[in-house]
Protein backbone atom coordinates (compact mmCIF):
# COMPACT_ATOMS: atom_id res chain seq x y z
CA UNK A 1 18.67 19.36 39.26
CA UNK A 2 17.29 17.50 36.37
CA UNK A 3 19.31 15.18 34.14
CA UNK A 4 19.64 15.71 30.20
CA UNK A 5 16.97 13.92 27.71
CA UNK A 6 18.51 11.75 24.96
CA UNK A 7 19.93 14.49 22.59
CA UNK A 8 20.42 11.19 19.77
CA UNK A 9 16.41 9.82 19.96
CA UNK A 10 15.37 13.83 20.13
CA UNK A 11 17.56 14.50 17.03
CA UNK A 12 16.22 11.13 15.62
CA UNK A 13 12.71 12.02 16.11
CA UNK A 14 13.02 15.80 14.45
CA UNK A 15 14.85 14.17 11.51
CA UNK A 16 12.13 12.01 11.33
CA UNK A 17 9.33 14.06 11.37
CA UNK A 18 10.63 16.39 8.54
CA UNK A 19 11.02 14.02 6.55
CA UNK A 20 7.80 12.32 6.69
CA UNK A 21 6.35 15.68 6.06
CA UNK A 22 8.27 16.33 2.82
CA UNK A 23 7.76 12.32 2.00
CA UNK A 24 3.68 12.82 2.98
CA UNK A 25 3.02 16.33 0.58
CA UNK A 26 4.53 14.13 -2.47
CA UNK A 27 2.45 11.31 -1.93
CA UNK A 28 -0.73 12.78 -1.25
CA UNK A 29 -0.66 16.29 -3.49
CA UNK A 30 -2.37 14.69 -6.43
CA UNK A 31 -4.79 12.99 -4.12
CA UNK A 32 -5.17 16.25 -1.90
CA UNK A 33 -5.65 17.81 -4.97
CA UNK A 34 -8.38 16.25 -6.40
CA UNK A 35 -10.54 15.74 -3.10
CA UNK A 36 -9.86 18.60 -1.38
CA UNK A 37 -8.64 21.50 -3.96
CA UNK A 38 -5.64 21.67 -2.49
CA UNK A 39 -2.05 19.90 -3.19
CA UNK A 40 -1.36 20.73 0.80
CA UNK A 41 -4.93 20.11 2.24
CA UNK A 42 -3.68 16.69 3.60
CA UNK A 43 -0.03 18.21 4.63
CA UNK A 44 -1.70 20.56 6.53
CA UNK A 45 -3.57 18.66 8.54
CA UNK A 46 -0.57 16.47 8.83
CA UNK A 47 0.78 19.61 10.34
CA UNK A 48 -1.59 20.36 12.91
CA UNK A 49 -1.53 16.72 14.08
CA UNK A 50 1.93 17.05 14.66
CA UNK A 51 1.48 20.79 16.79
CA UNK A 52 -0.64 18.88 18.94
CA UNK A 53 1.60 15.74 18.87
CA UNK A 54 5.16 17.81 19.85
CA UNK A 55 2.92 19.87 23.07
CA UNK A 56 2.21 15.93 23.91
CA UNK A 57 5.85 15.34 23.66
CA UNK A 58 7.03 18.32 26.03
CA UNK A 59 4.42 17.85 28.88
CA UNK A 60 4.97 14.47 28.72
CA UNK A 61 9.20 14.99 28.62
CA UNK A 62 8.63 16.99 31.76
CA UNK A 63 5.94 15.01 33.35
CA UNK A 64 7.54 12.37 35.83
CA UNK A 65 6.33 9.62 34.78
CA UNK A 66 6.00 7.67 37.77
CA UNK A 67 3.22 10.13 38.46
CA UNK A 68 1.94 9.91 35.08
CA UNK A 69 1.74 6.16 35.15
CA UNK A 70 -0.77 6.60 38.31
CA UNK A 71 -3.24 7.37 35.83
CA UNK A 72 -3.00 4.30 33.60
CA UNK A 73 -6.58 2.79 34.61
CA UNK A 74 -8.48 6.04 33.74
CA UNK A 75 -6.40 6.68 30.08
CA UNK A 76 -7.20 2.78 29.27
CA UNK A 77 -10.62 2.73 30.73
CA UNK A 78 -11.12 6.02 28.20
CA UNK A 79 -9.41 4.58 25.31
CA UNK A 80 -11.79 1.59 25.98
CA UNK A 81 -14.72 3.44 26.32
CA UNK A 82 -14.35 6.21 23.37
CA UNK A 83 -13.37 2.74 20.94
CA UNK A 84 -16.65 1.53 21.83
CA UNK A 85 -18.28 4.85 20.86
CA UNK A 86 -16.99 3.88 16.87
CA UNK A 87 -19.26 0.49 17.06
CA UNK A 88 -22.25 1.25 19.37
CA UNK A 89 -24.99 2.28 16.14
CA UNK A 90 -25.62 5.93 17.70
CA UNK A 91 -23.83 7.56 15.09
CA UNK A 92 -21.09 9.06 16.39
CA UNK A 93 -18.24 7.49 14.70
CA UNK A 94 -17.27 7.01 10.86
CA UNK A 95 -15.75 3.39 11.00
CA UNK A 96 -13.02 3.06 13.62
CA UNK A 97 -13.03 6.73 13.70
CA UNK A 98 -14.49 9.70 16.03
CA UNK A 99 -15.12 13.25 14.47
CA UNK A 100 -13.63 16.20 16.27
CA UNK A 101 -14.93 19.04 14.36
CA UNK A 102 -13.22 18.76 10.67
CA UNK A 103 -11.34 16.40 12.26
CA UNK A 104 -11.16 12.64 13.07
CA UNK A 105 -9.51 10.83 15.95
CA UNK A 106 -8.84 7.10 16.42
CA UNK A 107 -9.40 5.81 19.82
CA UNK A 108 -7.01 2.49 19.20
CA UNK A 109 -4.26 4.30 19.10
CA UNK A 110 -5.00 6.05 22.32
CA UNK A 111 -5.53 2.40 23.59
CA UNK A 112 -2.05 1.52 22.26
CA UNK A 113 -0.45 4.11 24.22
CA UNK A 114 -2.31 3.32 27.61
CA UNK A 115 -1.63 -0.36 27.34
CA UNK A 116 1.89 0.08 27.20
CA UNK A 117 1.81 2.64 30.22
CA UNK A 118 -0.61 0.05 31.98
CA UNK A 119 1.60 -2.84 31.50
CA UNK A 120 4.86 -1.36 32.76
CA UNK A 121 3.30 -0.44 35.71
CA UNK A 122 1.48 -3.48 36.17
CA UNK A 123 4.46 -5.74 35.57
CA UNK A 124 7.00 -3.64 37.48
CA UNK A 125 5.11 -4.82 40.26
CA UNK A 126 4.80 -8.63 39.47
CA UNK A 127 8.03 -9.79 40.88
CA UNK A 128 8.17 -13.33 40.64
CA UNK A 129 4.54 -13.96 40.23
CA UNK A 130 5.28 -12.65 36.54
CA UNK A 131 6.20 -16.47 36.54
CA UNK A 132 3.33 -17.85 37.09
CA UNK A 133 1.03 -18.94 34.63
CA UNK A 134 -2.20 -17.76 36.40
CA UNK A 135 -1.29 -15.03 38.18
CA UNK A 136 1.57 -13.18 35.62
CA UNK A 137 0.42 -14.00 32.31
CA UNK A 138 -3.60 -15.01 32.76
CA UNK A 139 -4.99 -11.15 33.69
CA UNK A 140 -3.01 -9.75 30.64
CA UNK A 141 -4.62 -12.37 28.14
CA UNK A 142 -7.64 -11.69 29.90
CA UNK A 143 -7.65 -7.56 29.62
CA UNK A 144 -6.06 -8.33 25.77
CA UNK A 145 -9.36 -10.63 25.31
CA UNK A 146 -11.64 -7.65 26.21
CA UNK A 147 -9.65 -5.43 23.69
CA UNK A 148 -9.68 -7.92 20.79
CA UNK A 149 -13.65 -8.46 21.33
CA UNK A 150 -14.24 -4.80 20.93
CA UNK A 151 -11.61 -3.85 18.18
CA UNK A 152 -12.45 -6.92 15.60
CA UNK A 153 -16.28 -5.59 15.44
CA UNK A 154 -14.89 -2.30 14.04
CA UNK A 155 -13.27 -4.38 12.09
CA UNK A 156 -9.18 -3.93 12.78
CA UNK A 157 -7.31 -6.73 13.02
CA UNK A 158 -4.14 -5.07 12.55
CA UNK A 159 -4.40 -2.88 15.69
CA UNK A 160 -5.54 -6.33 17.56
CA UNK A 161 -2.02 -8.23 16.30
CA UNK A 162 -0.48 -4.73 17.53
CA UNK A 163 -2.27 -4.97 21.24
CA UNK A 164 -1.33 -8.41 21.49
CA UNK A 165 2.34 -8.40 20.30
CA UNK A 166 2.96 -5.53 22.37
CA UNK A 167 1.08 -7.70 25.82
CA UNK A 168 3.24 -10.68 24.77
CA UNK A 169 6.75 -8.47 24.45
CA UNK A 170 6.38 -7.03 27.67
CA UNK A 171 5.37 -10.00 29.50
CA UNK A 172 8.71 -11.38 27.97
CA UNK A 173 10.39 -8.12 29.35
CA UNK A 174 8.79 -8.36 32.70
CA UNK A 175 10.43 -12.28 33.00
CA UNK A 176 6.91 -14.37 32.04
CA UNK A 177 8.39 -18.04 31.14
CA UNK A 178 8.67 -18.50 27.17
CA UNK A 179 6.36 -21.59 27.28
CA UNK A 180 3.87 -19.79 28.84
CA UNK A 181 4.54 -17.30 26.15
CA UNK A 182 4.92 -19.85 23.31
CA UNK A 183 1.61 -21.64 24.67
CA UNK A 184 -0.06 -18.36 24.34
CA UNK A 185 1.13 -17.92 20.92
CA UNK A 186 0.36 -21.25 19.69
CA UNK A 187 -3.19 -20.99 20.60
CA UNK A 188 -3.31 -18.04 19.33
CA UNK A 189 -2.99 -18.92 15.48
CA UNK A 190 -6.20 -20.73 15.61
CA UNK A 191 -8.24 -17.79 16.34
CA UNK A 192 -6.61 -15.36 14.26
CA UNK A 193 -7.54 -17.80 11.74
CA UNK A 194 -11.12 -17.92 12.48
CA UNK A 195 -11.28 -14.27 12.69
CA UNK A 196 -9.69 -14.63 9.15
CA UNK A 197 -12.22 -17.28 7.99
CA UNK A 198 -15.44 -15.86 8.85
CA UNK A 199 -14.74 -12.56 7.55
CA UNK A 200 -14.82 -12.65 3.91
CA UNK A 201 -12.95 -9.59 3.07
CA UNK A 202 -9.86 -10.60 5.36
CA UNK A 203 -10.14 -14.56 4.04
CA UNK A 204 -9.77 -12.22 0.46
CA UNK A 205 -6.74 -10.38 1.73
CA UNK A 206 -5.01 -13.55 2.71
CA UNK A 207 -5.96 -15.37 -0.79
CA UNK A 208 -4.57 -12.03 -2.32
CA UNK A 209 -1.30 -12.50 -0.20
CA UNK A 210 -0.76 -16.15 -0.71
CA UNK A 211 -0.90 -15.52 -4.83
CA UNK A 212 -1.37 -11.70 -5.45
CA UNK A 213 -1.56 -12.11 -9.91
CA UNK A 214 -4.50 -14.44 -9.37
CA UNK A 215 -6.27 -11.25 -8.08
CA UNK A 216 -4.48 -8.90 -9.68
CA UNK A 217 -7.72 -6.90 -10.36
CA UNK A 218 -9.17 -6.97 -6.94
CA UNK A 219 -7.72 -7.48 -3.57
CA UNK A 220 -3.92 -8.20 -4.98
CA UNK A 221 -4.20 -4.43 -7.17
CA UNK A 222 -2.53 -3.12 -4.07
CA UNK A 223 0.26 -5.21 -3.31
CA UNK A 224 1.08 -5.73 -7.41
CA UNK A 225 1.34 -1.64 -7.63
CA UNK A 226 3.19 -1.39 -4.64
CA UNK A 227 6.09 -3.98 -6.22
CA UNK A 228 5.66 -2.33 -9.66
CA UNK A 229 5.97 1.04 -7.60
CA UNK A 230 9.35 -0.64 -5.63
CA UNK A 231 10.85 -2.05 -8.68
CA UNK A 232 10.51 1.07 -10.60
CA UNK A 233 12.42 3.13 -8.08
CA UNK A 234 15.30 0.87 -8.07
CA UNK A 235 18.39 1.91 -6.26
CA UNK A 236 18.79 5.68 -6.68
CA UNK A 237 14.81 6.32 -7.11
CA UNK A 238 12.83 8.43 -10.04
CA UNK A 239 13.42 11.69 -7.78
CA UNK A 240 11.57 13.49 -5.06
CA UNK A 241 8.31 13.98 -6.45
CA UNK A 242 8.57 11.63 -9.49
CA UNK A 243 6.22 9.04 -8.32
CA UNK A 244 3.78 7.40 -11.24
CA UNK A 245 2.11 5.13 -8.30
CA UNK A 246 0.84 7.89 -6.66
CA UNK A 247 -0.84 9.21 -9.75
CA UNK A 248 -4.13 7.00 -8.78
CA UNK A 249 -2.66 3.37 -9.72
CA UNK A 250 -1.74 2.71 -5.78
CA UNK A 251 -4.48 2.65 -3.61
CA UNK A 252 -3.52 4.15 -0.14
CA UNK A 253 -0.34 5.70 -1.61
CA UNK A 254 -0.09 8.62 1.28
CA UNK A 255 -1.49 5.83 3.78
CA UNK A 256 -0.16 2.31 4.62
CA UNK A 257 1.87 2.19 1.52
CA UNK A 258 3.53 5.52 1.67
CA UNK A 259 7.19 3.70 1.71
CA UNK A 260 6.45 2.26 -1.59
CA UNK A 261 6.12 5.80 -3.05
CA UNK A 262 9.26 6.42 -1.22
CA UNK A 263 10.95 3.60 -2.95
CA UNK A 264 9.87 4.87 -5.99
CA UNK A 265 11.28 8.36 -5.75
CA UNK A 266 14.37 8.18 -3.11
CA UNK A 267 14.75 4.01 -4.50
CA UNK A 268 16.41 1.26 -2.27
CA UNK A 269 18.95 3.89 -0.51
CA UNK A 270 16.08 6.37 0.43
CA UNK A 271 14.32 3.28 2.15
CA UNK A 272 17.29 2.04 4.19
CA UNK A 273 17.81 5.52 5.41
CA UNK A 274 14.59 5.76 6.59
CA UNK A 275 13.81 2.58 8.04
CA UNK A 276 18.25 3.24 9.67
CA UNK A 277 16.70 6.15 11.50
CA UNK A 278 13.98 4.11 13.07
CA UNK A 279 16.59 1.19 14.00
CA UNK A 280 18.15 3.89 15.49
CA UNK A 281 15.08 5.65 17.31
CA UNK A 282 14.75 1.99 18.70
CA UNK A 283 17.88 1.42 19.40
CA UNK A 284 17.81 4.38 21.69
CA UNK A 285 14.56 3.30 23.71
CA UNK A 286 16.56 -0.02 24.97
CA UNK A 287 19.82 2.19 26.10
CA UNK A 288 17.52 4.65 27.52
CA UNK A 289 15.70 1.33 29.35
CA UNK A 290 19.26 0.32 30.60
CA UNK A 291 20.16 3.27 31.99
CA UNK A 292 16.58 4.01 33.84
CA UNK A 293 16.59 4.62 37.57
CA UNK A 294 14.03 2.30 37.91
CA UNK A 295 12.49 -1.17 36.72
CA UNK A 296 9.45 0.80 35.65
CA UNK A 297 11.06 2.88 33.49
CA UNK A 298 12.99 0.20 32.07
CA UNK A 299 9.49 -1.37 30.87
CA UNK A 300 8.68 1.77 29.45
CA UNK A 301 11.20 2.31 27.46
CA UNK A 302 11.67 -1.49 26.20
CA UNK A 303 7.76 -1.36 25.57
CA UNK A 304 8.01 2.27 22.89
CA UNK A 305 11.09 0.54 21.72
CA UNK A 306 9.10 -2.65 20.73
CA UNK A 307 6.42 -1.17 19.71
CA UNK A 308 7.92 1.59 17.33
CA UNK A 309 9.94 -1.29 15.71
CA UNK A 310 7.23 -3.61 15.35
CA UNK A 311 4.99 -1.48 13.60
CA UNK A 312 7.59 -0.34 11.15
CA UNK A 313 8.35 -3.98 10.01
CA UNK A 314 4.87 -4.83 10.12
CA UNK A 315 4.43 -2.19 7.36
CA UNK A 316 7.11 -2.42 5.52
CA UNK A 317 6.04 -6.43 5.21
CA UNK A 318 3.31 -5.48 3.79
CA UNK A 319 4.56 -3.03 1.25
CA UNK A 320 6.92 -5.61 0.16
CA UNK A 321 4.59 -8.29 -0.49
CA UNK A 322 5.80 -10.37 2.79
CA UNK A 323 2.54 -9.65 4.78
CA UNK A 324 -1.26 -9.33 4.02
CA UNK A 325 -2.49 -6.15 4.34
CA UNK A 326 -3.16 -4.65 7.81
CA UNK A 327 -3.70 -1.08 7.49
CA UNK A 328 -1.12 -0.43 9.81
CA UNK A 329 0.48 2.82 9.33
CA UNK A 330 4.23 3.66 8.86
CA UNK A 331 5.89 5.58 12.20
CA UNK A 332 6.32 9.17 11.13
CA UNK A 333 5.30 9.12 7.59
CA UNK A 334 1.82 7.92 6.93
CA UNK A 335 -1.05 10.42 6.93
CA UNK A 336 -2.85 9.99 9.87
CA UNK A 337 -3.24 12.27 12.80
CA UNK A 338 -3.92 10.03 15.51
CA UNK A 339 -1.10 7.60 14.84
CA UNK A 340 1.19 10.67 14.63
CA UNK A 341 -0.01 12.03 17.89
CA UNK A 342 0.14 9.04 19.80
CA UNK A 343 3.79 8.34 18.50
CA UNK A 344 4.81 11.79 20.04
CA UNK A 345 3.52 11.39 23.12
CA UNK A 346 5.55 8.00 23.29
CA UNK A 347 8.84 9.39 22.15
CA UNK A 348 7.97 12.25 25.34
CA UNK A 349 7.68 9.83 27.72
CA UNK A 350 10.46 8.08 26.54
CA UNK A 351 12.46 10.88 26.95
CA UNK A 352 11.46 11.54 30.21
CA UNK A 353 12.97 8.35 31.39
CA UNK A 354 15.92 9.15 29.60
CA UNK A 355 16.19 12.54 31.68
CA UNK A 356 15.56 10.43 35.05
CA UNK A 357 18.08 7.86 34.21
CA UNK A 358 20.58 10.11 33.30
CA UNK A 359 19.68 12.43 36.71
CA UNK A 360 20.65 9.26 38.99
């Protein structure tokens, strides 16, 4: 007989996911409007993402995944292969995107979700080799070299810093040796400067970040509307729906910066509601890792966790002025189909470990 899934993360998750649907058709109406003839164009779409998204969920809640993980190699060798479909010139992508009819699907975030399966099954089998240098840490700098190389050409650094904090977590879950880690890390920064250099639009961004009024009419617009948009929601917010930012003066409004809208309308308490219910969500991934059967299901769960948490705080840096921007969406809430797929399929295997931990 089958143990019980998390009731909390699956009450977490629903809460979640209504309200970035009611959060996502205020910020993108007028633009869904105007490009689409629609105020719900976008929200719909939204909502078929997220039909697809919850029947990942339940086959994946039900799918045992120490059977699932078994298949690791062929989803990353696919994610690999359909991300190098967006930058071969054969025309088959738009940008770090693949069309799927009137849709669009993007294969990093399939990647995300395979390395995370591919490293908790990898590492679960380390044992103390994790603490060597060149056989525990080495072949995951190696694979996270071969990702980098292909994802920076599309160009998407953000989804690179995602890939490699999430290799660099769960080698520190797994037991890797912090020097090794911090070594890693420190020689790191050089090249994520380079890539930052030599790329004059990103060297822009990071001008932009470092004093945002000196390019207040180029690539600091964003982050000065998403501050103005922030300030002007103050505590209590302008109302649901009251948003002037997302009236054409912030760029990406229903996108990256959707919790800048959100600050605008629900103010500083709508915001730490939000961003409560992911603490929570994550919270829940590291009980559900301490109570799994196993020490691959512990990585599994510690890896969503991380992941889910990162990305939030990654975004919300940026809204906030504390990051450059990535283009990194927010969990839930920004429009995006792919992102919201790929986060249900993680809270379903999630689950599922919760359901075998609780069964032993």
């Amino acid at each position: 007989m089958g143990g019980l899934v998390d009731r909390h993360a699956v009450f977490v998750t629903a809460l979640l996911l209504f309200s970035g649907f009611i959060m996502l058709y205020s910020a993108s109406s007028p633009f869904s409007l105007r490009h689409y003839g629609s105020d719900t164009s976008m929200l719909i779409r939204q909502l078929l993402a997220a039909g697809v998204g919850i029947l990942a969920l339940i086959v994946l809640e039900r799918w045992d995944y120490h059977r699932l993980v078994l298949l690791n190699d062929v989803f990353l060798i696919g994610g690999i292969l359909l991300t190098l479909l967006t930058i071969l010139p054969i025309g088959l992508s738009n940008g770090r995107w693949l069309p799927l009819g009137p849709f669009t699907f993007q294969p990093t975030e399939a990647v995300k979700f395979s390395l995370i399966l591919f490293m908790a099954h990898s590492l679960s089998r380390k044992g103390d080799t994790i603490r060597s240098f060149s056989e525990g840490v080495l072949p995951y700098l190696i694979l996270l070299g071969l990702l980098a190389a292909i994802v920076i050409v599309q160009p998407d650094l953000g989804m690179i810093v995602v890939f490699g904090m999430v290799t660099m977590a769960m080698l520190f879950f797994a037991g890797a040796r912090i020097l090794h880690l911090l070594a890693v890390g420190a020689a790191g920064i050089p090249l994520a400067f380079l890539a930052i250099r030599f790329e004059p639009y990103r060297f822009a961004r990071l001008l932009s970040f470092l004093s945002p009024q000196a390019y207040s009419q180029s690539t600091g617009y964003q982050t000065i509307q998403s501050l103005t948009a922030i300030g002007s929601g103050g505590i209590l917010g302008r109302g649901l729906g009251a948003s002037h930012a997302k009236l054409f003066y912030l760029p990406q409004s229903h996108n990256d910066f959707i919790m800048s809208v959100l600050a605008e309308e629900l103010g500083l308490i709508g915001v730490l509601a939000i961003v409560a219910l992911i603490g929570l969500l994550v919270w829940r991934a590291f009980r559900i890792a301490e109570t799994a059967p196993d020490r691959l299901g512990q990585l599994l769960a510690m890896g969503i966790g991380f992941t889910l948490g990162f990305q939030t705080l990654v975004n919300l840096g940026v809204v906030v002025g504390l990051l450059p921007v990535t283009g990194l969406t927010f969990p839930f809430f920004s429009n995006g189909g792919s992102s919201l797929i790929i986060t249900l399929a993680l809270i379903g295997v999630l689950l599922n470990v919760s359901k075998q931990g609780a069964q032993a």
